[in-house]
N, C-alpha and C. Protein backbone atom coordinates (compact mmCIF):
# COMPACT_ATOMS: atom_id res chain seq x y z
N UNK A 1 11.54 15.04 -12.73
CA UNK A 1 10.14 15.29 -12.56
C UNK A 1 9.85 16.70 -13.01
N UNK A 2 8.86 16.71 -13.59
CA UNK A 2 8.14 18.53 -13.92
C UNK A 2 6.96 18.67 -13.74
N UNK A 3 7.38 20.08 -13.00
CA UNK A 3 5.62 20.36 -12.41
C UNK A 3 5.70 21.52 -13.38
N UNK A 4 4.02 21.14 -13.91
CA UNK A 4 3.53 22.22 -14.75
C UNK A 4 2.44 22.78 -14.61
N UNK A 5 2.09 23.69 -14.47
CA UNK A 5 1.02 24.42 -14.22
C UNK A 5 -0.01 24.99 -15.07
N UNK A 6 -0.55 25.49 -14.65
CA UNK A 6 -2.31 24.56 -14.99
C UNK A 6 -2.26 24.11 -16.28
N UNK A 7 -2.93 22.69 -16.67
CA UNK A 7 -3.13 22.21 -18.00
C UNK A 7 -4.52 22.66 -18.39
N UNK A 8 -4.94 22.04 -19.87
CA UNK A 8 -6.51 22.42 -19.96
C UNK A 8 -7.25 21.56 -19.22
N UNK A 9 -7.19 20.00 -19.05
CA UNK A 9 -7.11 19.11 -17.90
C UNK A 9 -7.88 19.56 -17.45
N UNK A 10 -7.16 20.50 -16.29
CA UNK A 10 -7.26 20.52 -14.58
C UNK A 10 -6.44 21.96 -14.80
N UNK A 11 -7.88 23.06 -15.07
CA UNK A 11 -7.19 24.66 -14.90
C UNK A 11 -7.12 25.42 -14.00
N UNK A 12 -7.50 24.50 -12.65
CA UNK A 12 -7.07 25.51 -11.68
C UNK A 12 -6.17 24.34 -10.71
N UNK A 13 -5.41 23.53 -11.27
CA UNK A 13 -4.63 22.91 -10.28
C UNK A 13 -3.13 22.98 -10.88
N UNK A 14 -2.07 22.80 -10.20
CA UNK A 14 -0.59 22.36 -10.53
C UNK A 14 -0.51 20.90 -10.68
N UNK A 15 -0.30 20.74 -12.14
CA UNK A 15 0.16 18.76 -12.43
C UNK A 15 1.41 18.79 -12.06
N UNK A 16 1.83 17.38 -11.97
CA UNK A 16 3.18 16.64 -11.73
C UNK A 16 3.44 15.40 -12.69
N UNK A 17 4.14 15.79 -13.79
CA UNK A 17 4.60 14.59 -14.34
C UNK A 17 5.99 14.01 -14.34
N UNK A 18 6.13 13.00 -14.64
CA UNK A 18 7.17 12.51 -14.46
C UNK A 18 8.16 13.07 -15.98
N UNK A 19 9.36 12.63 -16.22
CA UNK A 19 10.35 12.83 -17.22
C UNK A 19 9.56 12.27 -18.77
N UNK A 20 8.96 11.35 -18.73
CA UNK A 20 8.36 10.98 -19.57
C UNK A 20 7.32 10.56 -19.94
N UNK A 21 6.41 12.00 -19.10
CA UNK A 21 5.05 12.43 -19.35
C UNK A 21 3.84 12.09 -18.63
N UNK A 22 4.45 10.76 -18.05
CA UNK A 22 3.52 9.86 -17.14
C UNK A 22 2.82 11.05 -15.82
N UNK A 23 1.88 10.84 -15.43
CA UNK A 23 0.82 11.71 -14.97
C UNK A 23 1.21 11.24 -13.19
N UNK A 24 1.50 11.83 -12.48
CA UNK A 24 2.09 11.62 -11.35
C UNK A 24 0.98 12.45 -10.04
N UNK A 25 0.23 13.38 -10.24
CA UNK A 25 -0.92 14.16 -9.60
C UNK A 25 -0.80 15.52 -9.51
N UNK A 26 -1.11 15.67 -8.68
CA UNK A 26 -2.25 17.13 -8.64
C UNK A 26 -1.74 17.89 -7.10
N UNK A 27 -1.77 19.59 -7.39
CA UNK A 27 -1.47 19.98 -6.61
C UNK A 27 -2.84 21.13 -6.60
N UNK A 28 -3.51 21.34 -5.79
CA UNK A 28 -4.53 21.94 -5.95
C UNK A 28 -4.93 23.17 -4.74
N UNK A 29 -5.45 24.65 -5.01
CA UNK A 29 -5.23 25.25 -3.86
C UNK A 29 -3.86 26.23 -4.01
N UNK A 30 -3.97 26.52 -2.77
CA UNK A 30 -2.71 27.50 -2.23
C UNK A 30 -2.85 28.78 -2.73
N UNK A 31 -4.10 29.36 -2.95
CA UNK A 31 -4.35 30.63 -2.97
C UNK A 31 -4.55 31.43 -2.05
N UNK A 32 -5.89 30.90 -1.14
CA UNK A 32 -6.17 31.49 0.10
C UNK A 32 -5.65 30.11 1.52
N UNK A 33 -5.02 30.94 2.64
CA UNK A 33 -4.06 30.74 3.46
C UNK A 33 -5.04 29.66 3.98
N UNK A 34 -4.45 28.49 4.50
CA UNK A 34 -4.90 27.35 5.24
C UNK A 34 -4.14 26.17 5.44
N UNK A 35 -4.69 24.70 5.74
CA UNK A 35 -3.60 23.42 5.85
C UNK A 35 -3.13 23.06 4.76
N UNK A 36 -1.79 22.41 4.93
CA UNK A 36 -1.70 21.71 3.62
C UNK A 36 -1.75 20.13 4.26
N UNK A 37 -2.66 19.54 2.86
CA UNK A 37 -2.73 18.17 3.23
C UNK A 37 -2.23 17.18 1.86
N UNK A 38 -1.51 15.86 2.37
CA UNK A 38 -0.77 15.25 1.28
C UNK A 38 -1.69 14.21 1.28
N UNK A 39 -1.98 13.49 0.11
CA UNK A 39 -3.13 12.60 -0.13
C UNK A 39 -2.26 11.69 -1.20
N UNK A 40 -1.96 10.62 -0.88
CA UNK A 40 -1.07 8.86 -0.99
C UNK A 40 -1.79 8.08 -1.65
N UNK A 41 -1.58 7.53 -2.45
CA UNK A 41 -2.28 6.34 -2.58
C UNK A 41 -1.81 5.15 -4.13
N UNK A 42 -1.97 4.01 -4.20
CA UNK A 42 -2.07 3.34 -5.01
C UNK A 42 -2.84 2.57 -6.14
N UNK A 43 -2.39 2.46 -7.04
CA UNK A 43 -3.23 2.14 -7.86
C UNK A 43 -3.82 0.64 -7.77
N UNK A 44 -4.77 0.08 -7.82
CA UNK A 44 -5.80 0.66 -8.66
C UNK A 44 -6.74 1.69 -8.48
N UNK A 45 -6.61 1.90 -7.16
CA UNK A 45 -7.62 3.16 -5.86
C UNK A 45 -7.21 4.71 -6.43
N UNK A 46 -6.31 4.88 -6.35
CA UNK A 46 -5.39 6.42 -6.38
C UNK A 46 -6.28 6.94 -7.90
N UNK A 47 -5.95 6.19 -8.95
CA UNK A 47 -6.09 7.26 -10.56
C UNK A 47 -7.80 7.58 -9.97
N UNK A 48 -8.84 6.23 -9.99
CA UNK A 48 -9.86 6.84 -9.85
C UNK A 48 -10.45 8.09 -8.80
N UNK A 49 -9.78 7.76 -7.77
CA UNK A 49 -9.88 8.77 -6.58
C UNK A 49 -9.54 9.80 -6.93
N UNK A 50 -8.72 10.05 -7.62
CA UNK A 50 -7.96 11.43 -7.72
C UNK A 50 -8.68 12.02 -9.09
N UNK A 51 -8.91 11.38 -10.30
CA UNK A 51 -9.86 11.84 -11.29
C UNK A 51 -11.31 12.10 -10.64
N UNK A 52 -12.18 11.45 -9.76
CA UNK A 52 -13.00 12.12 -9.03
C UNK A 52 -13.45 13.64 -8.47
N UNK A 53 -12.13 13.43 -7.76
CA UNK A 53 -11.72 14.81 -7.07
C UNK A 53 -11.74 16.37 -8.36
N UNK A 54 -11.13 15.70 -9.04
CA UNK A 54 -10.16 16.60 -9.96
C UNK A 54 -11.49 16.85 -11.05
N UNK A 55 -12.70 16.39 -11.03
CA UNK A 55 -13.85 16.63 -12.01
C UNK A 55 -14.84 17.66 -11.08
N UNK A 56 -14.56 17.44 -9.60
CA UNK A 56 -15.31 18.69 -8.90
C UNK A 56 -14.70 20.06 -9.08
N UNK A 57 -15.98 21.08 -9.89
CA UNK A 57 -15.31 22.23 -10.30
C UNK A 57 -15.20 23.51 -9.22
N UNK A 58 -15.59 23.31 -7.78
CA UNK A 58 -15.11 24.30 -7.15
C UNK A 58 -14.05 23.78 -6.09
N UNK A 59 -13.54 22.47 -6.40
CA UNK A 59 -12.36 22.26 -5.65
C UNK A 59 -11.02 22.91 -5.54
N UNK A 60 -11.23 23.25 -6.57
CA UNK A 60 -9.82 24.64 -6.89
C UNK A 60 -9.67 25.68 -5.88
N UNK A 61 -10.91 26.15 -5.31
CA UNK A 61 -11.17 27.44 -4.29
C UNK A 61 -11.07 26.93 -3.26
N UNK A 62 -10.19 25.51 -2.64
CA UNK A 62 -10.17 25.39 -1.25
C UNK A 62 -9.25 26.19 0.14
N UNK A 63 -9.80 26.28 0.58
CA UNK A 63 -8.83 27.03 1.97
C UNK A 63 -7.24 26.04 1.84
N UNK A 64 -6.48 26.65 1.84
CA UNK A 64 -4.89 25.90 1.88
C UNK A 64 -4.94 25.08 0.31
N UNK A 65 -3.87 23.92 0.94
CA UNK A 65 -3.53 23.34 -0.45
C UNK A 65 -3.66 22.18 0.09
N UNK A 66 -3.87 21.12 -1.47
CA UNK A 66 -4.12 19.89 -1.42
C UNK A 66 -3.42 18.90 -2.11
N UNK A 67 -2.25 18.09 -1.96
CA UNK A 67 -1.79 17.64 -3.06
C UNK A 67 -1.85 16.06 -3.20
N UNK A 68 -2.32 15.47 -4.39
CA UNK A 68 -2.33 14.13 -4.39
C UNK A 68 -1.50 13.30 -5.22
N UNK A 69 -1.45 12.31 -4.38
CA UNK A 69 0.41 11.91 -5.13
C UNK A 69 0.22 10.40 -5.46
N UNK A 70 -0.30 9.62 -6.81
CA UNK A 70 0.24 8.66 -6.99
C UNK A 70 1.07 7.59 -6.83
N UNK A 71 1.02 7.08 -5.77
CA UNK A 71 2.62 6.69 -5.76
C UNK A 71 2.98 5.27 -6.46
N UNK A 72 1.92 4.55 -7.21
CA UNK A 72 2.14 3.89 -7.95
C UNK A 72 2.94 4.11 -9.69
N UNK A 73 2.39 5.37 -10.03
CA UNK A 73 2.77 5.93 -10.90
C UNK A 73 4.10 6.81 -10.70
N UNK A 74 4.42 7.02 -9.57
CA UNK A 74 5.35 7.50 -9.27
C UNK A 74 6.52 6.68 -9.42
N UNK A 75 6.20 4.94 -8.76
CA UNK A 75 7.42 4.00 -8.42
C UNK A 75 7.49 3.54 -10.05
N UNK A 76 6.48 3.56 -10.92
CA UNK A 76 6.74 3.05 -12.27
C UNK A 76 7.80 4.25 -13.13
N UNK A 77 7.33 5.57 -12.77
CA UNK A 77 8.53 5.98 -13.55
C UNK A 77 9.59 6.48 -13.22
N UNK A 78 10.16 5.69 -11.93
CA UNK A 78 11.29 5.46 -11.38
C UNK A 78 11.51 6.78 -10.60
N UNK A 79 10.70 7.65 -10.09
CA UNK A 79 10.50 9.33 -9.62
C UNK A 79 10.47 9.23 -7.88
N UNK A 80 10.41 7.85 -7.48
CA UNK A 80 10.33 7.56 -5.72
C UNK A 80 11.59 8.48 -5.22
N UNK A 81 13.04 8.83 -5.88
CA UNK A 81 13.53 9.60 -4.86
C UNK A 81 12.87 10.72 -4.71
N UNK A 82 12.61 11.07 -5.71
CA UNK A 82 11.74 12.70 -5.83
C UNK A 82 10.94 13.08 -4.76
N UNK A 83 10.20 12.32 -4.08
CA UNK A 83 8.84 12.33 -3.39
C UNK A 83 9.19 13.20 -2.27
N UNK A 84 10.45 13.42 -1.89
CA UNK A 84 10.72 14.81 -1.03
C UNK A 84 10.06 16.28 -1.62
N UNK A 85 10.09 16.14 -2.81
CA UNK A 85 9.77 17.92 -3.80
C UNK A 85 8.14 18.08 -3.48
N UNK A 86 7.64 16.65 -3.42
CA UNK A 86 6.07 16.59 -3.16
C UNK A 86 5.91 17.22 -2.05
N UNK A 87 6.40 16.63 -0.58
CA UNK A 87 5.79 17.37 0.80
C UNK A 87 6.55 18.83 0.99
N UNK A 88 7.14 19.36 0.42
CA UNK A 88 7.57 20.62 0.58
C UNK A 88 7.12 21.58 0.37
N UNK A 89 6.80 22.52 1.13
CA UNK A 89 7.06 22.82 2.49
C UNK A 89 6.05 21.69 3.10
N UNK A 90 6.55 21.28 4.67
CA UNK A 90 5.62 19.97 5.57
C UNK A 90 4.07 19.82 5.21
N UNK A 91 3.86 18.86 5.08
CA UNK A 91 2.21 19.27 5.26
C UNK A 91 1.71 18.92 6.71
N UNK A 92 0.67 19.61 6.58
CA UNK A 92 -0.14 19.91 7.71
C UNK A 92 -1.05 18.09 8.79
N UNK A 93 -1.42 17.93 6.99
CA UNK A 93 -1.79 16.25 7.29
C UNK A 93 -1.42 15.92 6.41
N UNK A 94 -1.48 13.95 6.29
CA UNK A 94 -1.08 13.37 5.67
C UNK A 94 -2.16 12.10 5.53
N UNK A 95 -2.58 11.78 4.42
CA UNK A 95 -3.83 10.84 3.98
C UNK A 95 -3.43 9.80 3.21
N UNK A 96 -3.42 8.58 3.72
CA UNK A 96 -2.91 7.25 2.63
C UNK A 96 -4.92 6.63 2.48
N UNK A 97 -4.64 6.38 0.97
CA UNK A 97 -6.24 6.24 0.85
C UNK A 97 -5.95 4.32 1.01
N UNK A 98 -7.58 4.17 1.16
CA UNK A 98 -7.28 2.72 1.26
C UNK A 98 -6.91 2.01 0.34
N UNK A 99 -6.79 0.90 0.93
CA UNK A 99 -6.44 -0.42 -0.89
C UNK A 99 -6.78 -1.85 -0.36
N UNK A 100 -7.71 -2.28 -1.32
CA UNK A 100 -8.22 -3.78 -1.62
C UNK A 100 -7.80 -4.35 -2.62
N UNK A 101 -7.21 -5.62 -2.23
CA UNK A 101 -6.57 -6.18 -2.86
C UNK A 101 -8.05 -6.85 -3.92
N UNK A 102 -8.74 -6.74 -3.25
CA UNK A 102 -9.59 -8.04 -4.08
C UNK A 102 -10.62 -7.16 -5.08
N UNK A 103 -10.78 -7.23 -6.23
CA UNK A 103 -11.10 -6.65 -7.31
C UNK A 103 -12.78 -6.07 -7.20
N UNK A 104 -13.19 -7.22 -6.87
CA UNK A 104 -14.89 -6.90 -6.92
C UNK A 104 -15.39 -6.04 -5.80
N UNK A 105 -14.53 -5.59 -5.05
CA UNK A 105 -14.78 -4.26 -4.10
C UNK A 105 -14.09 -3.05 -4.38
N UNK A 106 -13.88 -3.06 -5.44
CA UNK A 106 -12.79 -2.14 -5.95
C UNK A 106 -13.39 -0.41 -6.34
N UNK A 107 -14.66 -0.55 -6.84
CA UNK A 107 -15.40 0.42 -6.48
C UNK A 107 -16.41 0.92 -4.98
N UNK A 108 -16.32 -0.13 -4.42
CA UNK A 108 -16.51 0.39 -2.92
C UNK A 108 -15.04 1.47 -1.90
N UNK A 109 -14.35 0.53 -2.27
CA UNK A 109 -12.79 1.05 -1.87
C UNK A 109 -12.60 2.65 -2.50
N UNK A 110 -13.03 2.83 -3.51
CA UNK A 110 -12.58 3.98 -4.26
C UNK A 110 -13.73 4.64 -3.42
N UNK A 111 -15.05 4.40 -3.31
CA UNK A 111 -15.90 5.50 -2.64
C UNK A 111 -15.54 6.07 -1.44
N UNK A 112 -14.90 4.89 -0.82
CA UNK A 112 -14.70 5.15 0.72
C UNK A 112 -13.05 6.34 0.53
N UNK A 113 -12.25 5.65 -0.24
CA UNK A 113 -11.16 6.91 -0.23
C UNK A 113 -11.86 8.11 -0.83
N UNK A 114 -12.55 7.86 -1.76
CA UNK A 114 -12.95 9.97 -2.47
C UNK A 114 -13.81 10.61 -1.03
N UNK A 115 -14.46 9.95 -0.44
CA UNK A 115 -15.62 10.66 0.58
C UNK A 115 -14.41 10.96 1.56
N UNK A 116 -13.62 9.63 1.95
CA UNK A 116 -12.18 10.01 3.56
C UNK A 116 -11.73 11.54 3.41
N UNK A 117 -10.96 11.64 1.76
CA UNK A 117 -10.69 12.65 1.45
C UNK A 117 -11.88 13.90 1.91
N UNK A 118 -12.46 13.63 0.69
CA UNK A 118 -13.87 14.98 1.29
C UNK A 118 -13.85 15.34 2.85
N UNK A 119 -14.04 14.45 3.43
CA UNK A 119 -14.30 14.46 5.24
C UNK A 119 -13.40 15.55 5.67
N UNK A 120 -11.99 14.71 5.16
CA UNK A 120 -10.63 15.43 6.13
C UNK A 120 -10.72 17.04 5.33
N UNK A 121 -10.48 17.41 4.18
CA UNK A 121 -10.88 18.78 4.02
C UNK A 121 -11.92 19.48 4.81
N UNK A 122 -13.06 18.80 4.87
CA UNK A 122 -13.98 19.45 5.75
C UNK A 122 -13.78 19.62 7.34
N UNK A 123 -13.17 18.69 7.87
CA UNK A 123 -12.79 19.02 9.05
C UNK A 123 -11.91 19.41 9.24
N UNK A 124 -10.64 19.82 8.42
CA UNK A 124 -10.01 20.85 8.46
C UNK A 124 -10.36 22.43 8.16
N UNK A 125 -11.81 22.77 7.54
CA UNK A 125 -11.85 24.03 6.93
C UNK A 125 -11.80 24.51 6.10
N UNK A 126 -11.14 23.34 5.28
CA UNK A 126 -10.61 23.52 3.22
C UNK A 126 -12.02 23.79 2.48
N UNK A 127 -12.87 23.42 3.38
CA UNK A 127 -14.13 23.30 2.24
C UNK A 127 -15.19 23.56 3.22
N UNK A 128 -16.25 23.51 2.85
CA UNK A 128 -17.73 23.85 3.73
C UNK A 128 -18.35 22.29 3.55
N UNK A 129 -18.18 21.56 2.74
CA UNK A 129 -18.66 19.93 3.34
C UNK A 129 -20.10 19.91 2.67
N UNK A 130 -21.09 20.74 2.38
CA UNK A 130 -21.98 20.30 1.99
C UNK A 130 -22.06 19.66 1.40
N UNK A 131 -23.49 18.35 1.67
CA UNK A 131 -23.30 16.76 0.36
C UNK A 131 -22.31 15.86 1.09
N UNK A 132 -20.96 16.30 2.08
CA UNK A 132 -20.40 15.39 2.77
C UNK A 132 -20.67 14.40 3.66
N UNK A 133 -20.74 12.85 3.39
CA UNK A 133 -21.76 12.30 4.56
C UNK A 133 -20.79 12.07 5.45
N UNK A 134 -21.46 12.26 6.70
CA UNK A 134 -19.89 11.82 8.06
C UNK A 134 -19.22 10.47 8.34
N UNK A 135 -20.08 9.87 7.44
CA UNK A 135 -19.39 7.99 7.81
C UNK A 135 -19.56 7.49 6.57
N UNK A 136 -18.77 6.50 6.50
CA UNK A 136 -18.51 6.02 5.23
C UNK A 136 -20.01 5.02 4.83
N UNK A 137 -20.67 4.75 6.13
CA UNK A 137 -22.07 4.38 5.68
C UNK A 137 -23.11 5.03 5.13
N UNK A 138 -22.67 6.35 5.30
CA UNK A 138 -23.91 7.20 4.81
C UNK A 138 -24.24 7.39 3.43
């Protein structure tokens, strides 16, 4: 696995790719002192969730660090022992986004993981939340 730092991509985050280039996520943060939180998930939910995230341009300036980990893309390019190098040092929390199996909710599913995410930064402090709605109904 190689972590490379910042691409043109995503210039204020740390990528993670695998040996053969495959796009594995995002490590974002760890400038100014705060939680670290690990953010899980599968595809088909995970790429969009995490390209979401990764298009908000002051997410970079969050309190602590944030890292989001593919793990579908992870088990395809055979990188699952690795996934120790991901939580190191512990994180603080730990976030598995949801997953629907059934297709035609598939963009509901993705809203509800990008906002979960948003939430838990905010109630940790990572962020100030404005625009954050508190329930996934809002």
């Amino acid at each position: 696995m190689t972590f490379v730092a910042p691409d043109t991509s995503a210039p204020f985050a740390d990528v993670f790719t695998a040996e053969n280039g495959a796009l594995l996520g995002y490590r974002l943060g760890g400038h100014i002192a705060g939680p670290r939180v690990l953010v899980v998930g599968h595809d088909p939910i995970a790429a969009p969730v995490f390209d979401r995230l990764m298009a908000l341009p002051t997410l970079g300036w969050l309190y602590g660090e944030l890292t989001l980990i593919n793990l579908t893309a992870l088990d395809t390019a055979k990188e699952s022992r690795r996934f120790a190098e991901f939580i190191l040092p512990k994180p603080d929390e730990l976030m598995f986004l949801p997953y629907n199996l059934r297709t035609r909710e598939e963009r509901k599913t993705c809203d509800a993981g990008y906002w979960s995410v948003l939430r838990l930064c905010t109630d940790l402090g990572m962020i100030s939340g404005r625009g954050v709605p508190r329930s996934i109904a809002a």
